[in-house]
N, C-alpha and C. Protein backbone atom coordinates (compact mmCIF):
# COMPACT_ATOMS: atom_id res chain seq x y z
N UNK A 1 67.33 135.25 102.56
CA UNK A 1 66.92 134.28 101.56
C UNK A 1 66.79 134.98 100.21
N UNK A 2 67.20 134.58 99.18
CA UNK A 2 67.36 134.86 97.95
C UNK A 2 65.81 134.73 97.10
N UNK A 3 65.79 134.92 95.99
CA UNK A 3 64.53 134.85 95.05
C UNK A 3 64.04 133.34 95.08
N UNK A 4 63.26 132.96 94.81
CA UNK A 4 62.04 131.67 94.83
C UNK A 4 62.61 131.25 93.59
N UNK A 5 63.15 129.91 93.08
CA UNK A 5 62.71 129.83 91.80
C UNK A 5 61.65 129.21 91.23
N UNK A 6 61.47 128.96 89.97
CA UNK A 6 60.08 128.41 89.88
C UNK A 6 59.54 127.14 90.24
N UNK A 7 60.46 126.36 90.21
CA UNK A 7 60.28 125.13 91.31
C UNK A 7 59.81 125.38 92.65
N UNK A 8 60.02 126.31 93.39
CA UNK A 8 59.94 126.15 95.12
C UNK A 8 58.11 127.02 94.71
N UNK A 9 57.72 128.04 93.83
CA UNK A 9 56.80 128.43 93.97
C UNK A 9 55.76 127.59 93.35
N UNK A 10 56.00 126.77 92.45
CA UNK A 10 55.29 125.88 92.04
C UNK A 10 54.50 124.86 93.36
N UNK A 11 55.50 124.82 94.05
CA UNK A 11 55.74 123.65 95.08
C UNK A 11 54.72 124.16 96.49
N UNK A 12 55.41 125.80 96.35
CA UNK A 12 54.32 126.46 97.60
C UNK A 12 53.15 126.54 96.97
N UNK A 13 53.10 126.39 95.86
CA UNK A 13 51.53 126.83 95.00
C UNK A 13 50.41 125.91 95.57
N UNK A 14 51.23 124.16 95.40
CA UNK A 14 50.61 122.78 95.70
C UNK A 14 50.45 122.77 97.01
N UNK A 15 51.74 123.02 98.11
CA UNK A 15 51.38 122.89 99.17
C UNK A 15 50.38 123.49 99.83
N UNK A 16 49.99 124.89 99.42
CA UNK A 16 49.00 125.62 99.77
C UNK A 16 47.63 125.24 99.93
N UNK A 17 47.62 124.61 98.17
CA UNK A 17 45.85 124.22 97.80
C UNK A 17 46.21 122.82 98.97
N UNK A 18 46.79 121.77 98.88
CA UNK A 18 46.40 120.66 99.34
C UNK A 18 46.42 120.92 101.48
N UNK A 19 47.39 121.73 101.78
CA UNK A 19 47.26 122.18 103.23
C UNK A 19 45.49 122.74 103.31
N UNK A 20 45.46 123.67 102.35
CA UNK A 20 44.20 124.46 102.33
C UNK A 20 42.51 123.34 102.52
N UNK A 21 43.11 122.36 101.70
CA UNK A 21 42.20 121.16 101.43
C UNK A 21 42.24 119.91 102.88
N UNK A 22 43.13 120.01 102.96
CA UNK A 22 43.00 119.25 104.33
C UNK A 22 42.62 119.71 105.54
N UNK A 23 43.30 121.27 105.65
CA UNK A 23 42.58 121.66 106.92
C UNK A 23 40.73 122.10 106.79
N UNK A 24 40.36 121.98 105.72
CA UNK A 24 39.14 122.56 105.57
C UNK A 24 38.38 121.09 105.81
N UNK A 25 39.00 120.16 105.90
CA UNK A 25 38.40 118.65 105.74
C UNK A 25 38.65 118.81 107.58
N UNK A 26 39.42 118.89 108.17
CA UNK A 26 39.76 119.09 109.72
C UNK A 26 39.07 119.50 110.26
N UNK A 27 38.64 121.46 109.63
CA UNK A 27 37.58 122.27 110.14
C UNK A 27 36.61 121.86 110.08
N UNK A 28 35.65 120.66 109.34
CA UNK A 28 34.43 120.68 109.23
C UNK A 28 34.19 119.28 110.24
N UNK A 29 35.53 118.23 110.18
CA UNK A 29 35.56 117.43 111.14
C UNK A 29 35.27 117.30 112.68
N UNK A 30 35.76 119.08 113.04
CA UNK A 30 36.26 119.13 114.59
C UNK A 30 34.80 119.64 114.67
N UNK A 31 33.81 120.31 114.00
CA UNK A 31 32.84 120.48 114.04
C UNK A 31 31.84 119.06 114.66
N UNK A 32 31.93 117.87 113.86
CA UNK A 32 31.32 117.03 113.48
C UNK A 32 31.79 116.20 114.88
N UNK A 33 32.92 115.79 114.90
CA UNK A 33 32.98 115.61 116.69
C UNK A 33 32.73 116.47 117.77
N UNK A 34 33.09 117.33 117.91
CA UNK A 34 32.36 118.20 118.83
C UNK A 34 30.66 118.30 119.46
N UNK A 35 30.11 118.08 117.53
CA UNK A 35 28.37 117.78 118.26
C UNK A 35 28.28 116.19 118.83
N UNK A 36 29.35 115.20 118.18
CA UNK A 36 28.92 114.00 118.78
C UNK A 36 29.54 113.58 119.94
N UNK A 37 30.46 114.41 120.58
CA UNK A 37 31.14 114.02 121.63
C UNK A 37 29.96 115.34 122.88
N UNK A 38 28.91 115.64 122.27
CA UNK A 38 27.87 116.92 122.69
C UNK A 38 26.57 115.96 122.75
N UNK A 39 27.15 114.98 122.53
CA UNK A 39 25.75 113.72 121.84
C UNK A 39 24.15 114.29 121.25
N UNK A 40 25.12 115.38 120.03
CA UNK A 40 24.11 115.67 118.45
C UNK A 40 24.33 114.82 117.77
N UNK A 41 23.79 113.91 117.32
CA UNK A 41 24.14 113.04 115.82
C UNK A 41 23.91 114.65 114.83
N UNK A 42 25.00 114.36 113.81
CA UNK A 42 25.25 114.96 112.79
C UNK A 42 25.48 114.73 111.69
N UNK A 43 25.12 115.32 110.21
CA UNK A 43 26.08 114.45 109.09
C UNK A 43 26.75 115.38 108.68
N UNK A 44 27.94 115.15 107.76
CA UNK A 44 28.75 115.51 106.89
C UNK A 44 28.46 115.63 105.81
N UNK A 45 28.39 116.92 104.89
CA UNK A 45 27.46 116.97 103.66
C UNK A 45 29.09 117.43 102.84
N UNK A 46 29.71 116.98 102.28
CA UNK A 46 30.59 117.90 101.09
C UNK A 46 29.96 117.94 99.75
N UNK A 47 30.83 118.99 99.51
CA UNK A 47 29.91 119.76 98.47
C UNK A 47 28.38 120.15 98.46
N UNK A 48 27.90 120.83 99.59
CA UNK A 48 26.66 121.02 99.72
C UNK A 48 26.03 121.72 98.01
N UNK A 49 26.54 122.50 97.75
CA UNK A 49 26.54 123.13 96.62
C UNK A 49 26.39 122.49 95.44
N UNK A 50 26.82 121.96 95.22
CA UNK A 50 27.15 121.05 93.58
C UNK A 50 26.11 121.21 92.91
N UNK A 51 24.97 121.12 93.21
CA UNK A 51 23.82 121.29 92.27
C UNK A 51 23.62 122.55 91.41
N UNK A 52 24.55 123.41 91.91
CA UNK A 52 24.38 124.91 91.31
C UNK A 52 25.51 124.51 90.16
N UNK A 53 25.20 125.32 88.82
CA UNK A 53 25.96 125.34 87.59
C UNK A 53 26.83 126.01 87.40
N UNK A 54 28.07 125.66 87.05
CA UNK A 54 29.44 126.24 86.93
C UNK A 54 30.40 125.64 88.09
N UNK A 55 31.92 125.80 87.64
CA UNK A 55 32.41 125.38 88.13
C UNK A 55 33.41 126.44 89.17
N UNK A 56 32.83 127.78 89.22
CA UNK A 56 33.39 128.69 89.76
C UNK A 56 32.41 128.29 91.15
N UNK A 57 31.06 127.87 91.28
CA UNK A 57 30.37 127.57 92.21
C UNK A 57 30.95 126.61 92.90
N UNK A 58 31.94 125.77 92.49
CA UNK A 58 32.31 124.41 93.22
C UNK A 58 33.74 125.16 93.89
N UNK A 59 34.44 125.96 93.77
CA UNK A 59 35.42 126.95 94.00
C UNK A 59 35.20 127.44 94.65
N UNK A 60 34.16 128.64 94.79
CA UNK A 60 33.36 129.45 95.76
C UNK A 60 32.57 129.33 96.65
N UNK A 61 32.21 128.16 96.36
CA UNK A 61 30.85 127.61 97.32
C UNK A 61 31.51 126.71 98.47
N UNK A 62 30.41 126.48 99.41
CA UNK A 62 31.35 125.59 100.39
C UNK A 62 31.27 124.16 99.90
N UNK A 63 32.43 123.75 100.74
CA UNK A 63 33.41 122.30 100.32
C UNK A 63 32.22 121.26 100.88
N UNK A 64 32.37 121.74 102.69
CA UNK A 64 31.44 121.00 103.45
C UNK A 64 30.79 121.70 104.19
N UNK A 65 29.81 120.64 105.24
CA UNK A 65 29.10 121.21 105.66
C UNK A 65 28.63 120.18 107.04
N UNK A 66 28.36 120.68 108.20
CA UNK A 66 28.29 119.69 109.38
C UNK A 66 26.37 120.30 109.78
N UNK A 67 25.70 118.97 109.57
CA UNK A 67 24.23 119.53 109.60
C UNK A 67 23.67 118.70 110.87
N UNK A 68 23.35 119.28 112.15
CA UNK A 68 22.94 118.69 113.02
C UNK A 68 21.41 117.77 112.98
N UNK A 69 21.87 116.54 112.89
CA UNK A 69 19.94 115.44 113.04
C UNK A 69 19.47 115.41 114.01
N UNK A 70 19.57 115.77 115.16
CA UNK A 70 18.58 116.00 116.14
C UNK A 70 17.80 116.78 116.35
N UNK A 71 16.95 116.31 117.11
CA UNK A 71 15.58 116.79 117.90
C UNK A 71 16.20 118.06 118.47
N UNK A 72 14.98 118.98 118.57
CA UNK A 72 15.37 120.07 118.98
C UNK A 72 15.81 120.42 120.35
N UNK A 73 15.06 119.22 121.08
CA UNK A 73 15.88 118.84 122.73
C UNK A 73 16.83 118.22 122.90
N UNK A 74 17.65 117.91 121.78
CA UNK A 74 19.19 117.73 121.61
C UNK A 74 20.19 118.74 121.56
N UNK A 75 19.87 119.72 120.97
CA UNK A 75 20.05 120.83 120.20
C UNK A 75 20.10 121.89 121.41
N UNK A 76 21.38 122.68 121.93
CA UNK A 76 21.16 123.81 122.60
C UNK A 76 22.02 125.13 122.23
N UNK A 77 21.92 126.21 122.80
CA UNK A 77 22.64 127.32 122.28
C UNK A 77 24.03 127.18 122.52
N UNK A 78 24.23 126.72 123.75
CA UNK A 78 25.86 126.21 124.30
C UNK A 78 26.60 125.41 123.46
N UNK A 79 25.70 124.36 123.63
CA UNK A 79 26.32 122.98 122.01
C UNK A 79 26.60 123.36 120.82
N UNK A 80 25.38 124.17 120.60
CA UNK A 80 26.11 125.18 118.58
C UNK A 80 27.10 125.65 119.14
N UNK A 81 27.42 126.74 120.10
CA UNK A 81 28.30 127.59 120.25
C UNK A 81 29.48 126.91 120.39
N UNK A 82 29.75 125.74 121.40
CA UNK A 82 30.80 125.15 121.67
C UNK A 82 31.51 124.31 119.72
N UNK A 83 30.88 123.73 119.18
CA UNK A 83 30.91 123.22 118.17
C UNK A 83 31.70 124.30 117.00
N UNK A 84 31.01 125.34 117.18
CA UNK A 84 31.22 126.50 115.84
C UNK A 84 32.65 126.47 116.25
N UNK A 85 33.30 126.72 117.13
CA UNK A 85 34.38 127.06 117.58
C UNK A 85 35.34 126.14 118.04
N UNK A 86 34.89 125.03 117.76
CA UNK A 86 36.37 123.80 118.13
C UNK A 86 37.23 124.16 116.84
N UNK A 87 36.72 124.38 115.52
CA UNK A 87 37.95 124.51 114.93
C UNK A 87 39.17 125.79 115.32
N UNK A 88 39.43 126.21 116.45
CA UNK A 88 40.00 127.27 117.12
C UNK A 88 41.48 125.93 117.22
N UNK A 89 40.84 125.02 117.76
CA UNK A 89 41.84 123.59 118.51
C UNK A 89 42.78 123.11 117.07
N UNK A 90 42.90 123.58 116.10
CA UNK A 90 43.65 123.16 115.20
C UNK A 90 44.92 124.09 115.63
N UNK A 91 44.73 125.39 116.19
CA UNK A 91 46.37 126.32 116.59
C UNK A 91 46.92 125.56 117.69
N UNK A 92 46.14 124.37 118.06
CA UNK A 92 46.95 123.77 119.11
C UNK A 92 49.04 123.79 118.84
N UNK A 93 49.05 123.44 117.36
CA UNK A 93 50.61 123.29 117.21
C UNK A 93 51.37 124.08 117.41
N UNK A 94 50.78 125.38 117.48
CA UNK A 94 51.65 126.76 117.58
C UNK A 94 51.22 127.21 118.88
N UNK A 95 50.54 126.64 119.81
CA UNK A 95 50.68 126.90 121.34
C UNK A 95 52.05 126.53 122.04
N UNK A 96 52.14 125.41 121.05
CA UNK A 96 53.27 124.35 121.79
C UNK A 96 54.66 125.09 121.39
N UNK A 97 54.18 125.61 120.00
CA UNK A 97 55.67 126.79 119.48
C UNK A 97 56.05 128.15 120.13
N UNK A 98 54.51 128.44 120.60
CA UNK A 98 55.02 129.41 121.71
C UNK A 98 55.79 129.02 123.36
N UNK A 99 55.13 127.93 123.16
CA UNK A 99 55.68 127.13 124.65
C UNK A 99 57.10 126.88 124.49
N UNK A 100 57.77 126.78 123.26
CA UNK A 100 59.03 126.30 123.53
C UNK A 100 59.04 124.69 123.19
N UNK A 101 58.16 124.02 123.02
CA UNK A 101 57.81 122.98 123.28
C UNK A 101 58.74 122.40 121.41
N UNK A 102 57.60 123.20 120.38
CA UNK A 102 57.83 122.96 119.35
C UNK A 102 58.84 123.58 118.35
N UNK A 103 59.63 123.35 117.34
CA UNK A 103 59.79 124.30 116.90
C UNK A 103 58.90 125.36 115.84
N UNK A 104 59.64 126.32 115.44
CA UNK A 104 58.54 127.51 115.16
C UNK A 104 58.90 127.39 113.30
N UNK A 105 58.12 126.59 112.60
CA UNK A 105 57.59 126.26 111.37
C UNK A 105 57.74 127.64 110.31
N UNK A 106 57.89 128.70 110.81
CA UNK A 106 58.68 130.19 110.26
C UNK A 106 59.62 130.31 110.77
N UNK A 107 60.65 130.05 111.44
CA UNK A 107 61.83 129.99 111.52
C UNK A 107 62.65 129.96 110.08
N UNK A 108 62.06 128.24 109.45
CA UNK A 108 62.72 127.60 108.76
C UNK A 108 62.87 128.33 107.33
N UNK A 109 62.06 129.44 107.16
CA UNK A 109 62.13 130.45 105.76
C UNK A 109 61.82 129.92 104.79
N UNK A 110 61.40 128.43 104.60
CA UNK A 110 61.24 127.63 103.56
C UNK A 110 59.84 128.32 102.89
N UNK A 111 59.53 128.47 101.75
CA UNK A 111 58.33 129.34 100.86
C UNK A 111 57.11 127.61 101.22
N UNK A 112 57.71 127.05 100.92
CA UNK A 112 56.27 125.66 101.31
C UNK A 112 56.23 125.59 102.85
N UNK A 113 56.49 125.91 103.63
CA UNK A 113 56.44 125.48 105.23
C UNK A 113 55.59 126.48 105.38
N UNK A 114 56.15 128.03 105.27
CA UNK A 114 55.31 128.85 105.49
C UNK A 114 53.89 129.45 104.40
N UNK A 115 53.75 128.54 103.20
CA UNK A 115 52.35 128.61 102.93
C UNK A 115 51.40 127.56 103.76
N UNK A 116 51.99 126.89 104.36
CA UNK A 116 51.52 125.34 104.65
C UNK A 116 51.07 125.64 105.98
N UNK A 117 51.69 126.88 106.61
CA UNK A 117 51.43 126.96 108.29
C UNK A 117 50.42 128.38 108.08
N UNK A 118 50.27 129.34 106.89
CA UNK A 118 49.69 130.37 106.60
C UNK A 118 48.50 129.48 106.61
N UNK A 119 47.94 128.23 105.51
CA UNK A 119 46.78 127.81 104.87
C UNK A 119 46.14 126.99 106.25
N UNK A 120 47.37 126.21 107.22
CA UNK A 120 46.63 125.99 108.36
C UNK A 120 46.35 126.73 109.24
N UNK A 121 46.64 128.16 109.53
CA UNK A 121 46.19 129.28 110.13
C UNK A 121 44.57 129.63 109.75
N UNK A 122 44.61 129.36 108.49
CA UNK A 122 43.59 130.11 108.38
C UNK A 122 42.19 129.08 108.34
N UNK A 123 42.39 127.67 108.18
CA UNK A 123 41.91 126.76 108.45
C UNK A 123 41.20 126.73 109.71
N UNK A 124 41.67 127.25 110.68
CA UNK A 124 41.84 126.61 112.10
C UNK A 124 40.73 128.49 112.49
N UNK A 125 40.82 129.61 111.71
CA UNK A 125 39.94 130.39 112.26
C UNK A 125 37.96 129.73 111.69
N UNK A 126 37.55 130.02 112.72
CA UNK A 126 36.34 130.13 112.13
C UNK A 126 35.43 131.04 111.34
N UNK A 127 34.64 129.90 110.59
CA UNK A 127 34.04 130.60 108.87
C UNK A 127 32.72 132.01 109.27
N UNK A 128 32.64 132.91 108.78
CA UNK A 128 31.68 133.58 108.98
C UNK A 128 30.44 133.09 109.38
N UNK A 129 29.95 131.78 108.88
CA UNK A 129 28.80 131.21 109.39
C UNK A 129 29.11 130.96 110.75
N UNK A 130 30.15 129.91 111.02
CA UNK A 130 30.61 129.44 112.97
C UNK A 130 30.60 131.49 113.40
N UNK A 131 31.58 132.19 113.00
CA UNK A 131 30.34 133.10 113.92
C UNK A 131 29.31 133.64 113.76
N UNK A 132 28.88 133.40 113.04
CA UNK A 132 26.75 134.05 113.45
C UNK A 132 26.32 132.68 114.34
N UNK A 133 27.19 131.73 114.49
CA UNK A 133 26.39 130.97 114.79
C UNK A 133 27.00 131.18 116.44
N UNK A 134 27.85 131.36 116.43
CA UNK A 134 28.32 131.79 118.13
C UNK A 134 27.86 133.13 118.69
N UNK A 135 27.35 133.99 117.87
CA UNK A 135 26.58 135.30 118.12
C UNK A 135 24.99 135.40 118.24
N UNK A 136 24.17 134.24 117.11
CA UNK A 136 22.87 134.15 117.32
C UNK A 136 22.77 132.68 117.29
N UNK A 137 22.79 131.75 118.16
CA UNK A 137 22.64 130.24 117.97
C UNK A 137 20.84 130.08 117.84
N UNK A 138 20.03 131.27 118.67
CA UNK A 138 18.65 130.97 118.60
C UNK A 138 18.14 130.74 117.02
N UNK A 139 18.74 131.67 116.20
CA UNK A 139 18.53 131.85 115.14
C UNK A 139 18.32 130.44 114.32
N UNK A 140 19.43 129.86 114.71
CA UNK A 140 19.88 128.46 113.88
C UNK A 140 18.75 127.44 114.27
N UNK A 141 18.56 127.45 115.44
CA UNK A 141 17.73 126.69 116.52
C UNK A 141 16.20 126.87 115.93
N UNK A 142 15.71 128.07 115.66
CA UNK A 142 14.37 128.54 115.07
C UNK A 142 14.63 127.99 113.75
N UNK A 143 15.52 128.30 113.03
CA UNK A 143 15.62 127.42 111.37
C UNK A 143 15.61 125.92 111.42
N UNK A 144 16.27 125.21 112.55
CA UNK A 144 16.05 124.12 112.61
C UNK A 144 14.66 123.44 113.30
N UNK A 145 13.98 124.05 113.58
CA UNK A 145 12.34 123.94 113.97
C UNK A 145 11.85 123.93 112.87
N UNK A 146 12.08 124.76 111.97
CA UNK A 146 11.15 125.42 110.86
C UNK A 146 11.67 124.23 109.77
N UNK A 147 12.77 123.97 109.82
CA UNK A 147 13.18 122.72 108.45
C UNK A 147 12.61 121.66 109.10
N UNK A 148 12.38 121.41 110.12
CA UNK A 148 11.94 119.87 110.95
C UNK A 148 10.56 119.71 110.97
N UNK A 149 9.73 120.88 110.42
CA UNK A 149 8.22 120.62 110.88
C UNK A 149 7.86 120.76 109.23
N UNK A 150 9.19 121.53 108.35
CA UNK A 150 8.69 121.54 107.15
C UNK A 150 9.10 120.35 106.46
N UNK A 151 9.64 119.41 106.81
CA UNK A 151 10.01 117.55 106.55
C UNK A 151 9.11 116.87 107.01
N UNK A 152 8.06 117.50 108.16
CA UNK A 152 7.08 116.89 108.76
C UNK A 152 5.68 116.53 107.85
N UNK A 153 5.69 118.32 107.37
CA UNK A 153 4.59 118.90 106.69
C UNK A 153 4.64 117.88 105.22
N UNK A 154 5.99 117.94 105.11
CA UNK A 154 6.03 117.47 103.46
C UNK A 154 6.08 115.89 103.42
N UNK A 155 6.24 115.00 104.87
CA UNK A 155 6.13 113.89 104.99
C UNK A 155 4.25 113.70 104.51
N UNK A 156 3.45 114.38 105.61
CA UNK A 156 2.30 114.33 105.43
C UNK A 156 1.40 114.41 104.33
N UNK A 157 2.27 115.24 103.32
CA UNK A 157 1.57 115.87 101.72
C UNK A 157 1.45 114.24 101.07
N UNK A 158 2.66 113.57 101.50
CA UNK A 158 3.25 112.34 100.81
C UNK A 158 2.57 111.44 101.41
N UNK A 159 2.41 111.28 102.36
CA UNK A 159 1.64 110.19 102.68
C UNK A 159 -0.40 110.50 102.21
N UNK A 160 -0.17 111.77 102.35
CA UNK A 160 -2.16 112.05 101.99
C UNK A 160 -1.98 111.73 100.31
N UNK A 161 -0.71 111.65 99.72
CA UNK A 161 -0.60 111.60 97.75
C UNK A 161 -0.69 110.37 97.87
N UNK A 162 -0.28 109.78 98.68
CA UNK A 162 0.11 108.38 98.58
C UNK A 162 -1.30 107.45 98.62
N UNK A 163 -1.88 108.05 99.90
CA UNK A 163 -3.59 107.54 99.86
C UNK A 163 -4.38 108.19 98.91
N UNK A 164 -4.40 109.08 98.65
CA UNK A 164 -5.77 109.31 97.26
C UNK A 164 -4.95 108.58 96.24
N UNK A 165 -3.93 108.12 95.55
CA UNK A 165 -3.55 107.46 94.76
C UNK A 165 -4.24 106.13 94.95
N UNK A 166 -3.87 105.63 96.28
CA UNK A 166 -4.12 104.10 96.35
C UNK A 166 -5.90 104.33 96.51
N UNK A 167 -6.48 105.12 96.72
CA UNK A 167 -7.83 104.96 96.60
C UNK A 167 -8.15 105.20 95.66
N UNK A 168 -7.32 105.91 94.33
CA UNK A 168 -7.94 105.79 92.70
C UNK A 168 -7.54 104.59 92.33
N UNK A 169 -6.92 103.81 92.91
CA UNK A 169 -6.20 102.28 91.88
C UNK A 169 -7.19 101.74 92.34
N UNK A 170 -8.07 101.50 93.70
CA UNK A 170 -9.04 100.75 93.85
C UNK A 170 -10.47 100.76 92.76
């Protein structure tokens, strides 16, 4: 294959960010089914970040984020672990390319196919957080105690503000 011209790199440039952007929308998905097919209710937070200033933070920072709402007897070390790691199931396509099944998406030498199968490669590994979280799930499990009793604590502040208020209006 000969030199790129600026058209085809332009083209791998786009395919990259938007492959890059979809599988990261996938990765945080397969997360998000995984706890509910684990029966965790979960939400989907994108752009957890945004509140921080600059726009290198919205770049750098994460996109999304899969935050488990259950009770802590919902919640087990197996279930984080299994979850962190479904996005593994996105190389499903290139099992099938090793199988013979599919064809092999680098074959084709095209500069957009193979940024497009590079950006879903790397999509499909899991983020440094999925592993601490497959290496220490207790960890996560103790933070999620500690955020659940501190929503508890801060429910209570609010409701005791709430009564000395209504007992000064009286």
């Amino acid at each position: 294959m000969g030199v790129a011209t600026p058209v085809e790199l332009v083209a791998t440039g786009v395919v990259l960010v938007v492959t890059v952007v979809a599988g990261t929308v996938v990765h945080e998905l397969s997360h998000a089914v995984a706890l509910q097919a684990l029966r965790v209710p979960c939400t989907v937070v994108a752009f957890p970040d945004s509140g921080k200033a600059g726009f290198l933070s919205g770049v750098t920072g994460r996109w999304a984020t899969v935050k488990p709402t259950a009770n802590r007897d919902r919640l087990s070390p197996w279930r984080l672990r299994v979850a962190a790691l479904t996005p593994v199931c996105l190389l499903a396509p290139f099992v099938l390319v090793g199988a013979g099944v599919a064809p092999d998406p680098l074959a084709t030498g095209s500069p957009p196919v193979v940024a497009a199968t590079a950006g879903w490669v790397g999509c499909a590994l899991p983020s440094p957080a999925d592993f601490a979280l497959v290496w220490t799930p207790e960890q996560a499990l103790s933070g999620h105690d500690r955020t659940e009793s501190e929503r508890k604590r801060s429910r209570r502040n609010e409701d005791a503000r709430g009564e000395l208020t209504a007992k000064r209006d009286v």
